[in-house]
Protein backbone atom coordinates (compact mmCIF):
# COMPACT_ATOMS: atom_id res chain seq x y z
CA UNK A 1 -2.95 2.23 -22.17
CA UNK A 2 -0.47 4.74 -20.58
CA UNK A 3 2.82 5.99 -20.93
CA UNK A 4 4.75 3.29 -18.72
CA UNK A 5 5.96 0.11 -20.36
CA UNK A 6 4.20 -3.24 -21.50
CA UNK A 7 3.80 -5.34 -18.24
CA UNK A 8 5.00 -8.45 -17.25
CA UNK A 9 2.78 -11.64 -18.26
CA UNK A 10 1.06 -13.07 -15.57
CA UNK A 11 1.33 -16.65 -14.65
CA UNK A 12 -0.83 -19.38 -15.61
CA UNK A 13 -0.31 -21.46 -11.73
CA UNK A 14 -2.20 -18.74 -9.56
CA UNK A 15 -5.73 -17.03 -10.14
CA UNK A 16 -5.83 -14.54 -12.73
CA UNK A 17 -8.48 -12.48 -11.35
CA UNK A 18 -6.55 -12.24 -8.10
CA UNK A 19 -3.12 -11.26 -10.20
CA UNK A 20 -4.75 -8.98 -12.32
CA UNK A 21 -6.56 -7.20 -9.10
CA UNK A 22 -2.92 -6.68 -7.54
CA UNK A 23 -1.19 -5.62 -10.62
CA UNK A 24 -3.51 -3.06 -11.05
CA UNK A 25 -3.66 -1.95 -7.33
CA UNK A 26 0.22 -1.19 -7.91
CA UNK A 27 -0.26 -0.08 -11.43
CA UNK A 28 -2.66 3.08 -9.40
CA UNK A 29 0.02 3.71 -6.54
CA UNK A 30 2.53 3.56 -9.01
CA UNK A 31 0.86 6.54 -11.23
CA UNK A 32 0.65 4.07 -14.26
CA UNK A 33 -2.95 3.92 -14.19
CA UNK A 34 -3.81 7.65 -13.83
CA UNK A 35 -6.99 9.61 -12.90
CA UNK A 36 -9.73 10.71 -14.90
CA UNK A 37 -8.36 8.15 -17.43
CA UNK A 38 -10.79 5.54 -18.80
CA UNK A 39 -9.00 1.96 -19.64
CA UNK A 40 -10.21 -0.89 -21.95
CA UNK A 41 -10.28 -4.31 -20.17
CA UNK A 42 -9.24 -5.62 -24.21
CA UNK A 43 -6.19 -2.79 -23.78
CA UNK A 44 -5.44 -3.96 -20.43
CA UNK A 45 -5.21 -7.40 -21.11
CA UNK A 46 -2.95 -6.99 -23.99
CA UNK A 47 -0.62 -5.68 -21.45
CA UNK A 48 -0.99 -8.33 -18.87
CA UNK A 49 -1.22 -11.46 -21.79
CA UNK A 50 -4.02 -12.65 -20.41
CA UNK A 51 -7.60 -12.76 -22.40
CA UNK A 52 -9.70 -9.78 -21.25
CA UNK A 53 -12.42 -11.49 -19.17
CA UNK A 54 -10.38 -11.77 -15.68
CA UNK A 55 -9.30 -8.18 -16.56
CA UNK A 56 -12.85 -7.07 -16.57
CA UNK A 57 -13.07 -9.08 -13.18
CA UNK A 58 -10.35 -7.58 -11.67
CA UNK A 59 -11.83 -4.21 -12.13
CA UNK A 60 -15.69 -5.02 -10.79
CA UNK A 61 -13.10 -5.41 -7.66
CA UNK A 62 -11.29 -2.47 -7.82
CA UNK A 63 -14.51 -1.16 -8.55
CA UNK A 64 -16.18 -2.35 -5.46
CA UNK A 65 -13.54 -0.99 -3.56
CA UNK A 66 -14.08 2.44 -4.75
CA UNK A 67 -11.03 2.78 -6.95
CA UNK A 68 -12.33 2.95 -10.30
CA UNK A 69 -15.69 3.37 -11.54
CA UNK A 70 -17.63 1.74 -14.64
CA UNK A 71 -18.02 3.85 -18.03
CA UNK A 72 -20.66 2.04 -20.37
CA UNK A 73 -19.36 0.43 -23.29
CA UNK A 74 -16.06 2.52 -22.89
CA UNK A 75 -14.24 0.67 -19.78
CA UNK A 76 -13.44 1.70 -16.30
CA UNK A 77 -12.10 5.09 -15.44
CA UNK A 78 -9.79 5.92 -12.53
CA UNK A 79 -11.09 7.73 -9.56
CA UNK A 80 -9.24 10.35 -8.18
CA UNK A 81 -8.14 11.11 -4.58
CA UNK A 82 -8.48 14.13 -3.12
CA UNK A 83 -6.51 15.67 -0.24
CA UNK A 84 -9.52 15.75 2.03
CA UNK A 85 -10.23 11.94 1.03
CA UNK A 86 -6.65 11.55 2.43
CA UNK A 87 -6.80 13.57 5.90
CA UNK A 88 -10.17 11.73 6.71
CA UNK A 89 -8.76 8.14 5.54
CA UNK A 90 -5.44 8.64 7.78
CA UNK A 91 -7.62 10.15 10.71
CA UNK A 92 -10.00 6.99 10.87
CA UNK A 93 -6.76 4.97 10.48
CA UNK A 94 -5.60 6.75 13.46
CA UNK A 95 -8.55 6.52 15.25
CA UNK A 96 -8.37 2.72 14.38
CA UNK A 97 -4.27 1.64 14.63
CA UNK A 98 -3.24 3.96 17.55
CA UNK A 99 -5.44 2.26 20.32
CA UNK A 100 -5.26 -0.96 18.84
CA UNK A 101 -1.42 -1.07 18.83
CA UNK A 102 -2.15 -0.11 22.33
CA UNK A 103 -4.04 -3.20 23.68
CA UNK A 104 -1.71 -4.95 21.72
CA UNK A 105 0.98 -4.15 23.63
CA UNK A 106 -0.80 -4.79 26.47
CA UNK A 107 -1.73 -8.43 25.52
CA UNK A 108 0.34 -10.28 22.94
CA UNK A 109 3.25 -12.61 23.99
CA UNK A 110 6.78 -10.65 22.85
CA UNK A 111 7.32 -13.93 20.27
CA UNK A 112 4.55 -12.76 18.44
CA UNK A 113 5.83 -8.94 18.10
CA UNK A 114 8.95 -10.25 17.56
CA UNK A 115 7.55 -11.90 14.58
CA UNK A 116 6.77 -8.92 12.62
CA UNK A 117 10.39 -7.88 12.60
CA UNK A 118 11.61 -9.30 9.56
CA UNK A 119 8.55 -7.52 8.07
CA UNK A 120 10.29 -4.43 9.53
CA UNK A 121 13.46 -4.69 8.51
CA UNK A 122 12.00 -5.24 4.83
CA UNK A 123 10.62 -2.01 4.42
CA UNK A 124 13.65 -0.34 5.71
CA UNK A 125 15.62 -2.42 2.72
CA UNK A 126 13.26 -1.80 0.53
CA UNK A 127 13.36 2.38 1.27
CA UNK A 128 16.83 2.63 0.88
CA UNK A 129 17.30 0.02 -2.28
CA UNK A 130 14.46 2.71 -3.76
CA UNK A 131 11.85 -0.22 -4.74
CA UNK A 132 8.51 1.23 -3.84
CA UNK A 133 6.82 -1.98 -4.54
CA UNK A 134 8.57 -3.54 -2.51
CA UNK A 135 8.03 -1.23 0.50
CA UNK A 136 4.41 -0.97 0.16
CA UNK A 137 3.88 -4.87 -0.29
CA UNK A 138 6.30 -5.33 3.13
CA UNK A 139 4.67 -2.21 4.75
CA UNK A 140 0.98 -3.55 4.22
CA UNK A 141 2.31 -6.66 5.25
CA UNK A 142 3.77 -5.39 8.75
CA UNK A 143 0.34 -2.64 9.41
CA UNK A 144 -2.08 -5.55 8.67
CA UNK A 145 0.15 -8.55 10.81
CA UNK A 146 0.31 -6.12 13.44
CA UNK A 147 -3.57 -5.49 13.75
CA UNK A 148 -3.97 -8.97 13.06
CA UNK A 149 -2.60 -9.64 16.69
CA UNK A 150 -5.43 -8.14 18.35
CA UNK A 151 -7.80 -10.85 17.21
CA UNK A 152 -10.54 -8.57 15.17
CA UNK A 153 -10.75 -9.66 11.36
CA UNK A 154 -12.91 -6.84 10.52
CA UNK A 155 -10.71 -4.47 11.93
CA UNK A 156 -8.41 -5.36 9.73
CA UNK A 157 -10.39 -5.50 6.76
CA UNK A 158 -11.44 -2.28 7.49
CA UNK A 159 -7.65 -1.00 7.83
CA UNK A 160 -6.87 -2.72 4.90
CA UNK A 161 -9.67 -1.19 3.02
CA UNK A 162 -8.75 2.14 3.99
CA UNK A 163 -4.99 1.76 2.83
CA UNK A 164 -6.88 0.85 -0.72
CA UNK A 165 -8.72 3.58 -0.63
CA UNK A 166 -6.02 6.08 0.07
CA UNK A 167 -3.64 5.11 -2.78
CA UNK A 168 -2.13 8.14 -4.59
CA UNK A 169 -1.27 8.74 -8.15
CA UNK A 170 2.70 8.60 -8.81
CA UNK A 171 4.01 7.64 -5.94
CA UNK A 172 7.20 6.66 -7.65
CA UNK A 173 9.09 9.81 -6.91
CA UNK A 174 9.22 8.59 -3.18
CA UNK A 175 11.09 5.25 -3.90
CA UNK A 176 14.71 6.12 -2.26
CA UNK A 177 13.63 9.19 -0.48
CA UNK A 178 15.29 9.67 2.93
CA UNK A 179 11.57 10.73 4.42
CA UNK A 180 10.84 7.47 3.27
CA UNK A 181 13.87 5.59 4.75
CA UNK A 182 13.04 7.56 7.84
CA UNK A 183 9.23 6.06 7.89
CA UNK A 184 10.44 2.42 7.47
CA UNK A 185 12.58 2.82 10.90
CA UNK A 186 9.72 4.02 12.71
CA UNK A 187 8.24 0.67 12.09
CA UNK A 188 11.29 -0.78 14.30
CA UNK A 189 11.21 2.19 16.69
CA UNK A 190 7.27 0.56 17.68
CA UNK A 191 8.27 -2.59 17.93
CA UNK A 192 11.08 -2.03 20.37
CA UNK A 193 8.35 0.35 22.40
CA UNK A 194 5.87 -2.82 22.40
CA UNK A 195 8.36 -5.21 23.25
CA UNK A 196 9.19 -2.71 26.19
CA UNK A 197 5.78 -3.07 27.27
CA UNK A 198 5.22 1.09 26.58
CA UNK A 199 1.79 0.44 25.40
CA UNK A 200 1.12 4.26 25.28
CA UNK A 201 4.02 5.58 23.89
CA UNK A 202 3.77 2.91 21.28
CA UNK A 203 0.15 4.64 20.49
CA UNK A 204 1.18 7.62 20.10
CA UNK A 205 4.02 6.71 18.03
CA UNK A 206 1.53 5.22 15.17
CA UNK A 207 -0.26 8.11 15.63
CA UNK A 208 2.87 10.03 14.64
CA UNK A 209 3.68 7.65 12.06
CA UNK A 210 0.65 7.91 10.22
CA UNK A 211 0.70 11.47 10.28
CA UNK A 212 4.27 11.27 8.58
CA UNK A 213 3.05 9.24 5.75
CA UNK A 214 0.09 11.66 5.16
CA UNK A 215 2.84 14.36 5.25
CA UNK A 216 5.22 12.22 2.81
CA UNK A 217 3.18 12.58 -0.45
CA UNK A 218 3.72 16.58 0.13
CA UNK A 219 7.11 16.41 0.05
CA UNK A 220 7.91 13.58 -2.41
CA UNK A 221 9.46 15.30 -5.03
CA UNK A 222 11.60 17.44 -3.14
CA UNK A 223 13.69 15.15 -1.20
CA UNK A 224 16.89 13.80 -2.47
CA UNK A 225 17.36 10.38 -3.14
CA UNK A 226 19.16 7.36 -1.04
CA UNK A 227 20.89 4.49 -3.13
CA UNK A 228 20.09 3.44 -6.00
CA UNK A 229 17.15 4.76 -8.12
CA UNK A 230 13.62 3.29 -7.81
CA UNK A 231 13.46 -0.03 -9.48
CA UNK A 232 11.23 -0.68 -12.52
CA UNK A 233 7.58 -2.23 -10.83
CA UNK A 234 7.18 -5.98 -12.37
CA UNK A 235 4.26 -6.97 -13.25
CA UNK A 236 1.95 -10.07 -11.52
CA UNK A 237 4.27 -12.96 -11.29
């Protein structure tokens, strides 16, 4: 199907569809499913050992979401995203996350910001140890908890939606990155702002930190590496 290496099997105790659906969301940030490329749910599923009907599943999702899109009696080809899909997903997320974080501040007890530390501290391991996966996954984790706080499930579906949506092709080359290091301590610097009770200068810190991460993608191969190198992305497990 690509370039990369055959993927890890999934396993046979959680739901396939729901496997498949997140391998392949990490296979497109990754850059091992690329744009303009049309994939086979048989070709797929050889990768994944699974049979190719929860492949095909997995993509009516991805589909759905605006990820890929159907090709008759072909498969389902990649979608691309352009740099204006990108400034226009980050400004609604700032529109969104910066005066939510806000009221958040304003209104949570400090045991539940406190909670999303080890979240935190995970994507700052995960930046310097160079595994992207594991960043993202811990990154989504902390965004999405955080939102989660101010009672609204839609706004975070939306959020989480929009973070879908503005997935990039090869984003391996930032795994290890000291921009990226950088970004994962932000998410401490807003906690300790919250927890101080500096409701505005924790909004516009996520409005600052969003901008960065729209700015990261510019300068991902350019920036020399921290630790190890990126570790190889495993499969649905």
């Amino acid at each position: 199907m690509s370039d990369s290496g055959p993927r890890r099997p999934v396993s046979p105790h959680e739901p396939l569809r729901d496997q498949v659906a997140d391998a392949l969301r990490a296979a497109l940030i990754a850059g091992e499913l690329r744009p303009g490329v049309v994939y086979s749910a048989p070709s797929l599923a050889a990768e994944y050992g699974v049979s190719a009907t929860p492949v095909r599943e997995a993509m009516l999702d991805l589909a759905r979401e605006g990820l890929v899109e159907t090709v008759r009696n072909k498969g389902f080809r990649v979608l691309e995203t352009t740099e204006r899909d990108l400034d226009d997903f980050t400004e609604l997320r700032i529109l969104i996350e910066a005066p939510t974080v806000g009221r958040v501040t304003r209104t949570v007890a400090p045991e539940q910001l406190r909670a999303l530390r080890p979240a935190a501290e995970e994507t700052v391991a995960a930046a310097r140890a160079g595994n992207l996966a594991r960043y993202l996954e811990a990154d989504h984790r902390f965004h999405l908890d955080l939102l989660s706080l101010a009672g609204n499930p839609r706004l975070v579906e939306t959020v989480g939606d929009l973070r879908r949506r503005s997935r990039l092709h090869g984003l391996s080359g930032l795994g290890g990155t000291r921009v990226l290091v950088e970004s994962a301590h932000e998410h401490l610097d807003l906690l300790d702002l919250m927890l101080a009770g500096e409701a505005e200068r924790a909004e516009e810190h996520m409005r600052r930190h969003l901008d960065r991460v729209r700015s990261l993608w510019a300068v991902r191969q350019e920036e020399p590496a921290v630790g190890r190198p990126p570790a190889p992305r495993r499969g649905p497990h």
